[in-house]
C-alpha atoms as a PDB file:
ATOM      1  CA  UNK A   1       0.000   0.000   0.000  1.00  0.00           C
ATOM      2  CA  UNK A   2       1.186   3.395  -1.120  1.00  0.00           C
ATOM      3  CA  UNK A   3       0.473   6.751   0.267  1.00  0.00           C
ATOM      4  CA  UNK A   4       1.172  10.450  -1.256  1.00  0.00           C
ATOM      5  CA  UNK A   5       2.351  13.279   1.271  1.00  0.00           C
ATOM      6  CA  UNK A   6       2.570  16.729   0.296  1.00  0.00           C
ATOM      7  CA  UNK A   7       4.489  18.958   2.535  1.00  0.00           C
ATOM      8  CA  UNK A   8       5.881  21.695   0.547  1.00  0.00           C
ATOM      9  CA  UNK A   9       6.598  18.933  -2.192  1.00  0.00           C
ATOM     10  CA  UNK A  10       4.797  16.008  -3.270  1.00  0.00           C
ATOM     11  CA  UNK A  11       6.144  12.622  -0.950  1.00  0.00           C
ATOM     12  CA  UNK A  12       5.646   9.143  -1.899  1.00  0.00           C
ATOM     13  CA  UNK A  13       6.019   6.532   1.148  1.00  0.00           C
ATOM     14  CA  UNK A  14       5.178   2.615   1.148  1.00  0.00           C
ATOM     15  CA  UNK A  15       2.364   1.942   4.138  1.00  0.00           C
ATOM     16  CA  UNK A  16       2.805  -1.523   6.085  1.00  0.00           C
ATOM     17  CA  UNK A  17       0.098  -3.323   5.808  1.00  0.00           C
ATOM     18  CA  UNK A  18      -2.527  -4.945   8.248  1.00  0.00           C
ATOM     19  CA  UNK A  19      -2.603  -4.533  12.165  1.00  0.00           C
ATOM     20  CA  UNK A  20       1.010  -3.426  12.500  1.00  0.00           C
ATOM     21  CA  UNK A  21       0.135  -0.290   9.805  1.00  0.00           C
ATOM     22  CA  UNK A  22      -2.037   0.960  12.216  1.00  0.00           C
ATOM     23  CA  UNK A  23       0.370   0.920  15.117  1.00  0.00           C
ATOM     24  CA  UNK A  24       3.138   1.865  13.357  1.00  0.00           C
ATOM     25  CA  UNK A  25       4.187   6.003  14.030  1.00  0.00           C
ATOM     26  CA  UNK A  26       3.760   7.653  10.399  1.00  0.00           C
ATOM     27  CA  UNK A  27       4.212  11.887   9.747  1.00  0.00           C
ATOM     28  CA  UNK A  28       0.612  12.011   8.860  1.00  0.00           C
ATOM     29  CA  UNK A  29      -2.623  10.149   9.795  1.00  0.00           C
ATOM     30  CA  UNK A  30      -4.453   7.248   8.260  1.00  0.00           C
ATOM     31  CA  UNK A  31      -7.506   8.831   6.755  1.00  0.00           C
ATOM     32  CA  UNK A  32      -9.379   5.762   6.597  1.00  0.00           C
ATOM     33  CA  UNK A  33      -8.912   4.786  10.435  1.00  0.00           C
ATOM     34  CA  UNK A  34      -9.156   7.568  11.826  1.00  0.00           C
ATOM     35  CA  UNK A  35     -12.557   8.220  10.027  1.00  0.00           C
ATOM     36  CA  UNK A  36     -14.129   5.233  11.508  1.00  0.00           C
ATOM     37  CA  UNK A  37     -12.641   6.036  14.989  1.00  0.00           C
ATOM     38  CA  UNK A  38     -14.623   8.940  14.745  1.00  0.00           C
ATOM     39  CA  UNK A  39     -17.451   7.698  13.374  1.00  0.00           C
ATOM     40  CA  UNK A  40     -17.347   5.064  16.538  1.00  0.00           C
ATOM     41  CA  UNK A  41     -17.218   7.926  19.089  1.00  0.00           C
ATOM     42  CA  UNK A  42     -20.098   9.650  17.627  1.00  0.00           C
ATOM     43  CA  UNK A  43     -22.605   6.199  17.840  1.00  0.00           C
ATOM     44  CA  UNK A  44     -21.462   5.847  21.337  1.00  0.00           C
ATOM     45  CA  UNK A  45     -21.986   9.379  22.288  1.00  0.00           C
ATOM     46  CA  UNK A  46     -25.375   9.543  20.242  1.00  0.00           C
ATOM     47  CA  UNK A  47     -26.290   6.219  22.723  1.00  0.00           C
ATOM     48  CA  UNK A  48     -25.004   7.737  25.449  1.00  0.00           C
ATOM     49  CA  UNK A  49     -27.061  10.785  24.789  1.00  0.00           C
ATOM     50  CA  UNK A  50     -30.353   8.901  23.659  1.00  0.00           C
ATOM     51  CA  UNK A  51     -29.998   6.777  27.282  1.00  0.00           C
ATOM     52  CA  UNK A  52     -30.013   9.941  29.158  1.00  0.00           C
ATOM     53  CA  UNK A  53     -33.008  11.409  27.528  1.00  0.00           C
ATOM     54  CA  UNK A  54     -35.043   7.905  27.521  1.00  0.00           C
ATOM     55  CA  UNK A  55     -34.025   8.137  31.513  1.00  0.00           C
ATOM     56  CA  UNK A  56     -35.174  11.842  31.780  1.00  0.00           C
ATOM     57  CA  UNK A  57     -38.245  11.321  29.945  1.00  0.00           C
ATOM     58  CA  UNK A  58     -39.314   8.595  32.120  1.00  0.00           C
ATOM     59  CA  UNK A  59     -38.600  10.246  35.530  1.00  0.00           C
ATOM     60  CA  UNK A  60     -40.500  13.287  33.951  1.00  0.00           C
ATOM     61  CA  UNK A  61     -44.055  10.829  33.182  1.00  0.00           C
ATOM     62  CA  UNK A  62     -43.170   9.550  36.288  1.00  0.00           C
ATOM     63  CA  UNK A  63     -43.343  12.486  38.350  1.00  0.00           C
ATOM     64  CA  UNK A  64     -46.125  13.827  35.844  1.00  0.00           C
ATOM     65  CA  UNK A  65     -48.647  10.830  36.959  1.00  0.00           C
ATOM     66  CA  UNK A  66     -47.342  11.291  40.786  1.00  0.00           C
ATOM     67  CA  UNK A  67     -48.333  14.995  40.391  1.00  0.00           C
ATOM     68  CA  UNK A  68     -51.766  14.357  38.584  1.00  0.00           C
ATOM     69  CA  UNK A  69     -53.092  11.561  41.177  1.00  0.00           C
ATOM     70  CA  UNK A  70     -51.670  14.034  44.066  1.00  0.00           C
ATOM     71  CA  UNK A  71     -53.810  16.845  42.533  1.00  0.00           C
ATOM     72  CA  UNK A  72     -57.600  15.615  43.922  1.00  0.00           C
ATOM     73  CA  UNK A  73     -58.570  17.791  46.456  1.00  0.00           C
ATOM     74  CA  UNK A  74     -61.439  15.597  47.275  1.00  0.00           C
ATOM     75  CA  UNK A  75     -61.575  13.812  50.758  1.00  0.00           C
ATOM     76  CA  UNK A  76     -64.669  12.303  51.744  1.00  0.00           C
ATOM     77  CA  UNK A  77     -65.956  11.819  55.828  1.00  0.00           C
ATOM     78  CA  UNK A  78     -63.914   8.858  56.017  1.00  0.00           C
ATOM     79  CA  UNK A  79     -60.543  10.378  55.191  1.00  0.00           C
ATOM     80  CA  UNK A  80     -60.603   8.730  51.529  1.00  0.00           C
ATOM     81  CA  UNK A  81     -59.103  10.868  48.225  1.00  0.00           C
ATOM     82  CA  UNK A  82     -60.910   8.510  46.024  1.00  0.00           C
ATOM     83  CA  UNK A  83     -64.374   9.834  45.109  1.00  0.00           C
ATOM     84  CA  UNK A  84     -67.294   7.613  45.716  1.00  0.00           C
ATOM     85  CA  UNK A  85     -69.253   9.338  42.943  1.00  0.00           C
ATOM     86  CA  UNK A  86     -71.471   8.986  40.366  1.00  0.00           C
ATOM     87  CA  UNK A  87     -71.851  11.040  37.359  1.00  0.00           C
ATOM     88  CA  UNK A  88     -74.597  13.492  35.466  1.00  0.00           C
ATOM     89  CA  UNK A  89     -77.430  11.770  33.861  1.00  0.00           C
ATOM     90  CA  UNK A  90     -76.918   8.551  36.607  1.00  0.00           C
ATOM     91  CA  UNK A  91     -80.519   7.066  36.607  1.00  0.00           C
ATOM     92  CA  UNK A  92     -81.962   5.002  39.300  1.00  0.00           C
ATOM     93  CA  UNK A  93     -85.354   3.568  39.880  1.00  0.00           C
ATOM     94  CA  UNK A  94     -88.063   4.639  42.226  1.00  0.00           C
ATOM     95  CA  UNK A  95     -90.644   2.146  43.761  1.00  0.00           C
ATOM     96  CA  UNK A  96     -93.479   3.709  41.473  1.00  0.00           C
ATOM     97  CA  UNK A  97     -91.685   2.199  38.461  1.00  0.00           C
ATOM     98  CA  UNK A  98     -89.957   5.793  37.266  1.00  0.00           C
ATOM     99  CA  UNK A  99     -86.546   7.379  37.179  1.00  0.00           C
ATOM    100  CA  UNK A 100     -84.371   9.498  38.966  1.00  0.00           C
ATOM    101  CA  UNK A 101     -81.283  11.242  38.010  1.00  0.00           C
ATOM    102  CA  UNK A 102     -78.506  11.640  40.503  1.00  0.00           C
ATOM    103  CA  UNK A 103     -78.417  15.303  40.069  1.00  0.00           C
ATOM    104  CA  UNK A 104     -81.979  15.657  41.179  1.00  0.00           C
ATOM    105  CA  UNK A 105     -81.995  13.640  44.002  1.00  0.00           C
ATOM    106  CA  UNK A 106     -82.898  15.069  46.936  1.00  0.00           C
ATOM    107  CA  UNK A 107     -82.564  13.782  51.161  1.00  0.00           C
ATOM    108  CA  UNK A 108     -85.619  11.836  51.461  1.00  0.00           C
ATOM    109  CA  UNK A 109     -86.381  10.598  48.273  1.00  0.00           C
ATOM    110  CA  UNK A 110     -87.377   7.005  47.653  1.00  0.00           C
ATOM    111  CA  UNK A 111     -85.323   4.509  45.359  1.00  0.00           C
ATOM    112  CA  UNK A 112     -85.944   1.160  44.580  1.00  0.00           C
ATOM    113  CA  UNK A 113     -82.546  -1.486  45.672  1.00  0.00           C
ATOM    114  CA  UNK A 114     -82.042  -4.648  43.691  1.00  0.00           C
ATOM    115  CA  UNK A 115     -83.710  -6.501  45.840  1.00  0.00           C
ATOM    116  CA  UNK A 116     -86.964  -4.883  45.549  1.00  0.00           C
ATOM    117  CA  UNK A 117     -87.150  -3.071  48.748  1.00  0.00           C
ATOM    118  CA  UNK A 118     -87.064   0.990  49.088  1.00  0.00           C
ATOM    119  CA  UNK A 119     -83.850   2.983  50.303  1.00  0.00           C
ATOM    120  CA  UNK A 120     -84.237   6.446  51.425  1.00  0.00           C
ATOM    121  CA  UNK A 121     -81.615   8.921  49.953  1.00  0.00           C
ATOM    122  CA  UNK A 122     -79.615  10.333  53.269  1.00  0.00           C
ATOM    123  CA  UNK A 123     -77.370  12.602  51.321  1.00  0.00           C
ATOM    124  CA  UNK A 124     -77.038  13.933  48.140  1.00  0.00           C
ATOM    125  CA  UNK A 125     -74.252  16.422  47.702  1.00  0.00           C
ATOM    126  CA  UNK A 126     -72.908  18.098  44.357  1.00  0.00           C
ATOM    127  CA  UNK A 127     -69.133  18.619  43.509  1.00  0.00           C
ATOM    128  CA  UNK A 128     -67.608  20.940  41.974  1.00  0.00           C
ATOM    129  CA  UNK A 129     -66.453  21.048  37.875  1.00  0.00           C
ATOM    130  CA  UNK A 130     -63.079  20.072  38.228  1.00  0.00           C
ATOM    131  CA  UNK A 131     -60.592  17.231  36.921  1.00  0.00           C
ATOM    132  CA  UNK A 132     -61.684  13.924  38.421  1.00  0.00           C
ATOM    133  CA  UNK A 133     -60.543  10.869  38.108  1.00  0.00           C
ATOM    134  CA  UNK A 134     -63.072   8.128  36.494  1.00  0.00           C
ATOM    135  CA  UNK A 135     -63.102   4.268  35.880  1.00  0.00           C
ATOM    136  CA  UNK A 136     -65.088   2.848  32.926  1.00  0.00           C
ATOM    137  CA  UNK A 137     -65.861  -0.420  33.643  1.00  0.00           C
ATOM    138  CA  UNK A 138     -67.029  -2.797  30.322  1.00  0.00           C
ATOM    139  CA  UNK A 139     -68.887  -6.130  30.217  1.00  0.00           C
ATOM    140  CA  UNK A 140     -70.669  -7.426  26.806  1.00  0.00           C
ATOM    141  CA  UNK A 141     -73.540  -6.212  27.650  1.00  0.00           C
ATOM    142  CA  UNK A 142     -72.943  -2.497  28.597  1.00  0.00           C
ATOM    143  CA  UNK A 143     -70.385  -0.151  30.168  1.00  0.00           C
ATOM    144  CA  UNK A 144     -70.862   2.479  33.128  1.00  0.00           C
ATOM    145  CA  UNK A 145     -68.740   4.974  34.483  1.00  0.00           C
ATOM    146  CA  UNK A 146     -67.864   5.936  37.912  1.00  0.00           C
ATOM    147  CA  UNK A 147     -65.941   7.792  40.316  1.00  0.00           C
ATOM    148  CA  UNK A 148     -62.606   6.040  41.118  1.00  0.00           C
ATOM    149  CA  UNK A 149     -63.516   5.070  44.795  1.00  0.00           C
ATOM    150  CA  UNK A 150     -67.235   4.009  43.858  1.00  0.00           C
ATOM    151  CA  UNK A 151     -67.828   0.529  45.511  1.00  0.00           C
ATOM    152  CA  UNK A 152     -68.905  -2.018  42.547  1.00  0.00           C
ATOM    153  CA  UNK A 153     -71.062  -5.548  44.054  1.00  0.00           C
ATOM    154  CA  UNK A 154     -68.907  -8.207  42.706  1.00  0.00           C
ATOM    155  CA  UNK A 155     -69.562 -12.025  42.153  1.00  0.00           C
ATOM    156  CA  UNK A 156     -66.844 -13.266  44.638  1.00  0.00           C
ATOM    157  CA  UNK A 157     -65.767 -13.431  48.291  1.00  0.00           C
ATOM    158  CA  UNK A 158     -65.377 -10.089  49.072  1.00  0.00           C
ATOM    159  CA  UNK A 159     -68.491  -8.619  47.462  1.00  0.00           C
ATOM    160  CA  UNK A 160     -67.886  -5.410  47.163  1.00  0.00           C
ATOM    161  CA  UNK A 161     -65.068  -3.908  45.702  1.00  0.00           C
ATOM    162  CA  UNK A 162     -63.990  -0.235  44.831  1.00  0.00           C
ATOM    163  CA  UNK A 163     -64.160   0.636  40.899  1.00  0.00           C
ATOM    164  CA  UNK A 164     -60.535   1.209  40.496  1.00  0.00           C
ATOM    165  CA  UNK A 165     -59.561  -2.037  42.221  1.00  0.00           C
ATOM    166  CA  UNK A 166     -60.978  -3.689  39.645  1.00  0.00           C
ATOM    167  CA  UNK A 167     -59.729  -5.721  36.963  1.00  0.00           C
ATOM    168  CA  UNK A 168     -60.382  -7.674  33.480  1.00  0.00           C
ATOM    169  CA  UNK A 169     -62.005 -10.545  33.793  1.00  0.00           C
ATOM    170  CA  UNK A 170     -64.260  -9.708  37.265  1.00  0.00           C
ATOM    171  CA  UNK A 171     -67.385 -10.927  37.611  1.00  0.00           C
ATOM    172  CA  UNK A 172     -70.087  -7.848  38.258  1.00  0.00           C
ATOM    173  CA  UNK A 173     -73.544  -7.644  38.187  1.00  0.00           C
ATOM    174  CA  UNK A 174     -75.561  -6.007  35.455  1.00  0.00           C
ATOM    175  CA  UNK A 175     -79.280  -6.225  35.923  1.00  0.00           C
ATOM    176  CA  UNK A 176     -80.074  -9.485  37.312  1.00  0.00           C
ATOM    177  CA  UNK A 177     -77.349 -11.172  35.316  1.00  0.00           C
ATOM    178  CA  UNK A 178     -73.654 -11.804  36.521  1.00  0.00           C
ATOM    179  CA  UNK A 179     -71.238 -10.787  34.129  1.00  0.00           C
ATOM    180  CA  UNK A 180     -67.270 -10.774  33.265  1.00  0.00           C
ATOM    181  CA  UNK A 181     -65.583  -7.432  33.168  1.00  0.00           C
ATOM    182  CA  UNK A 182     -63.992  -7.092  29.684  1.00  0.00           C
ATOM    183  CA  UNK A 183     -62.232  -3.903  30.080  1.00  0.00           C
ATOM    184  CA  UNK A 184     -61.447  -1.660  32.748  1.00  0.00           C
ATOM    185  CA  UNK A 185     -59.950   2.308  32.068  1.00  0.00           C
ATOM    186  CA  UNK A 186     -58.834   4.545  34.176  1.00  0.00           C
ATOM    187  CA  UNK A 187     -58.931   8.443  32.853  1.00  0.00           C
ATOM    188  CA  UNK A 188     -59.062  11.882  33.692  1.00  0.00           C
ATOM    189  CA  UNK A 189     -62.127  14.062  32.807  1.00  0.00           C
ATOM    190  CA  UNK A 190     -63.389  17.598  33.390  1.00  0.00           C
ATOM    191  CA  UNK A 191     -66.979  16.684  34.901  1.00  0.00           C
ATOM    192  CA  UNK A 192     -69.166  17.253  37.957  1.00  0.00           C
ATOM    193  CA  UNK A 193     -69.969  14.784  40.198  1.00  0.00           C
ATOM    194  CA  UNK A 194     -72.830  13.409  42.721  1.00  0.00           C
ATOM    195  CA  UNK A 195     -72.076  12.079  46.080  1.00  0.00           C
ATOM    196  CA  UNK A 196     -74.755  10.493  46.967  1.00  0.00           C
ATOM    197  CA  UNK A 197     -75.629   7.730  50.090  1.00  0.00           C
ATOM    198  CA  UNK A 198     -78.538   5.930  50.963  1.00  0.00           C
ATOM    199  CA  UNK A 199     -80.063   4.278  54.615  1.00  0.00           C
ATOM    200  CA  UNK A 200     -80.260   1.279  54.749  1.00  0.00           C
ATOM    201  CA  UNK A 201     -76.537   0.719  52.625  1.00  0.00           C
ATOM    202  CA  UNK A 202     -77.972  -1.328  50.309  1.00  0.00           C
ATOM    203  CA  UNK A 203     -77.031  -1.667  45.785  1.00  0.00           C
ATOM    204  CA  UNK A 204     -79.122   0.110  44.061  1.00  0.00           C
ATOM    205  CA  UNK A 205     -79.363  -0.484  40.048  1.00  0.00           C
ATOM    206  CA  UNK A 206     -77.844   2.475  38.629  1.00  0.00           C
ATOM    207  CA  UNK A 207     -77.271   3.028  34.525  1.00  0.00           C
ATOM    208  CA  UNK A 208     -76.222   6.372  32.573  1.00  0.00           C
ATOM    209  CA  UNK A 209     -78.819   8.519  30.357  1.00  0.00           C
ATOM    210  CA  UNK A 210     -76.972   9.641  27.016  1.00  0.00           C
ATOM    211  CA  UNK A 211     -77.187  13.307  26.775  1.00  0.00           C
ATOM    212  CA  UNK A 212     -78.833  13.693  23.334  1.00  0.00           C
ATOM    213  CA  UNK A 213     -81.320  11.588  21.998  1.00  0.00           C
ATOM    214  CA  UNK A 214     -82.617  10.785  17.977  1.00  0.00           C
ATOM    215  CA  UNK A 215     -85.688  12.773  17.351  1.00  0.00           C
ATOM    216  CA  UNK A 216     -88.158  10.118  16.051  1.00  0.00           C
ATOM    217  CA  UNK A 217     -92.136   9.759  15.528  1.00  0.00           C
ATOM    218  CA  UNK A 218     -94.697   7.554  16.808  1.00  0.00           C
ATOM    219  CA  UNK A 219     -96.649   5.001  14.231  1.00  0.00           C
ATOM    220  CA  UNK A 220     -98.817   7.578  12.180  1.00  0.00           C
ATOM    221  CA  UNK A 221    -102.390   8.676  13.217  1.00  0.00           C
ATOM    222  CA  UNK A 222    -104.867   6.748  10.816  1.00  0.00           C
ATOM    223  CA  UNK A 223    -107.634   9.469   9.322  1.00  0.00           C
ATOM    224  CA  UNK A 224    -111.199   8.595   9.735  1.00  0.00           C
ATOM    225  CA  UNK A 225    -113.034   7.115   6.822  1.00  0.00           C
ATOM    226  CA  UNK A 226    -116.322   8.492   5.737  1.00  0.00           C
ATOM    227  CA  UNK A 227    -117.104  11.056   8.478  1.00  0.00           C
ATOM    228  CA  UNK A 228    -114.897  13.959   7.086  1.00  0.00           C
ATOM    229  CA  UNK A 229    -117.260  17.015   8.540  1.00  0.00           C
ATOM    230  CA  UNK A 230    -117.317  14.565  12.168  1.00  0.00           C
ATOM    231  CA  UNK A 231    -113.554  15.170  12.291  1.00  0.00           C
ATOM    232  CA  UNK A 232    -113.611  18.122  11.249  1.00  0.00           C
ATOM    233  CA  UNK A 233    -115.959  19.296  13.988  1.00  0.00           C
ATOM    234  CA  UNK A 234    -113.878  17.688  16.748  1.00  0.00           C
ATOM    235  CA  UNK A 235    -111.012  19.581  16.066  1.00  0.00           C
ATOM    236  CA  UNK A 236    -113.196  23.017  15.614  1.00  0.00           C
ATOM    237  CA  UNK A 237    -114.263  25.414  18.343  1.00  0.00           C
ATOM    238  CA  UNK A 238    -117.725  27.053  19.411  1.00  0.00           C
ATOM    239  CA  UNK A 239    -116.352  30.266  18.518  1.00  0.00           C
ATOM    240  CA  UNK A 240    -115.235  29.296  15.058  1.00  0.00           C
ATOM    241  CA  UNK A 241    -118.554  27.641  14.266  1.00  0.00           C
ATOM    242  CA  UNK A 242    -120.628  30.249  15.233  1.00  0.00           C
ATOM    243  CA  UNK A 243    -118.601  32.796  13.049  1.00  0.00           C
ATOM    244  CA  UNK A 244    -118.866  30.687  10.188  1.00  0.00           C
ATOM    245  CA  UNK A 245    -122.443  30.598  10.649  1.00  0.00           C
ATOM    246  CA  UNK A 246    -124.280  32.598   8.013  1.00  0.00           C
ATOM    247  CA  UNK A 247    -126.651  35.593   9.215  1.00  0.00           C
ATOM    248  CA  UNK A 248    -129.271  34.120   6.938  1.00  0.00           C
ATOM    249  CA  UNK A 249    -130.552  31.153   5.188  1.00  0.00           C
ATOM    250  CA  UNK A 250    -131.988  30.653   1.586  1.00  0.00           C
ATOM    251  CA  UNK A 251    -133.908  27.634   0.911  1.00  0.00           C
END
């Protein structure tokens, strides 16, 4: 291998060749070499740099999710910062076969439990608008949302467990039907909330009201057959009868 030098005149100088090339002391550099050396250092360094950033980042989420469940201000009688709530548009039954939504509930009123018999509301008590933390809990045959603390009747030995304890594949009751949790979320949401207990502390059926509904129509009114002027006069007035009337009569 042959290299050209130029140093105030063009110099021609035979390279050794392998290993002992690169250890050997020569008056200028070996391009090649030292271009991967530096091409080395930068993919460490660029590693190096990418760890410390991956490390950052996840101390920052970290301390982001620390901060955000640290931020509820909520703090019920107990001493809990988990919200036994339920949300707007939470329906429950009343012993005269109607509904009630949590936001109208008032101490005193009557709802129906699961088992038939009537609780009386003891407290009903509305939160503020403010970032609250919420558990949708899914089963195949419907979803509800919640407060994080709510307490959820479960299928097992325990009975009763809070929403966010939950997980996938816990058996909860939906009407009068057991079913398997098949998804359970925790998120954040800008809402309002109902704290609401009941004497005696018994379940209650509970199930959220959409917001909007469609607009539809009932089966159409059939018109009457044969007695036009008869349904005409049922949808007429005295008054308008008696000023139709004419002031005289020709036979």
């Amino acid at each position: 291998s042959h290299q050209l030098h130029f140093h105030g005149a063009w110099h021609h100088k035979q390279l050794l060749c392998g290993r002992e090339a690169l250890t050997t002391l020569l008056p200028w550099p070996i391009v090649g070499h030292q271009q991967e050396n530096q091409h080395t250092a930068l993919k460490h360094s660029a590693s190096s740099t990418s760890e410390k950033w991956l490390s950052l980042a996840g101390r920052f989420v970290s301390s982001s999710c620390s901060k955000r469940k640290a931020s509820s201000s909520y703090v019920n009688k107990s001493g809990s910062s988990t919200c036994p709530c339920y949300l707007p548009n939470t329906a429950f039954r009343t012993c005269d076969g109607g509904l009630r939504l949590a936001q109208h509930l008032q101490p005193g009123d009557r709802i129906m439990s699961t088992q038939g018999a009537e609780v009386v509301v003891h407290e009903a008590k509305k939160l503020g608008h403010q970032k609250q933390r919420l558990v949708e809990l899914v089963t195949n045959q419907g979803s509800f949302k919640v407060g994080e603390g709510h307490r959820i009747r479960t299928d097992d030995s325990v009975g009763i467990k809070k929403a966010c304890e939950l997980e996938v594949g816990d058996m909860v009751y939906i009407g009068d039907r057991v079913k398997p949790l098949t998804k359970v979320r925790e998120y954040c949401e800008r809402t309002v909330l109902m704290e609401v207990s009941f004497r005696p502390d018994s379940a209650v059926e509970s199930f959220l009201i959409p917001d909007w509904g469609m607009h539809t129509f009932g089966d159409p009114v059939e018109e009457p057959r044969g007695l036009p002027l008869l349904h005409i006069a049922r949808n007429t007035t005295e008054g308008e009868l008696l000023a139709a009337r004419p002031e005289r009569y020709e036979d």
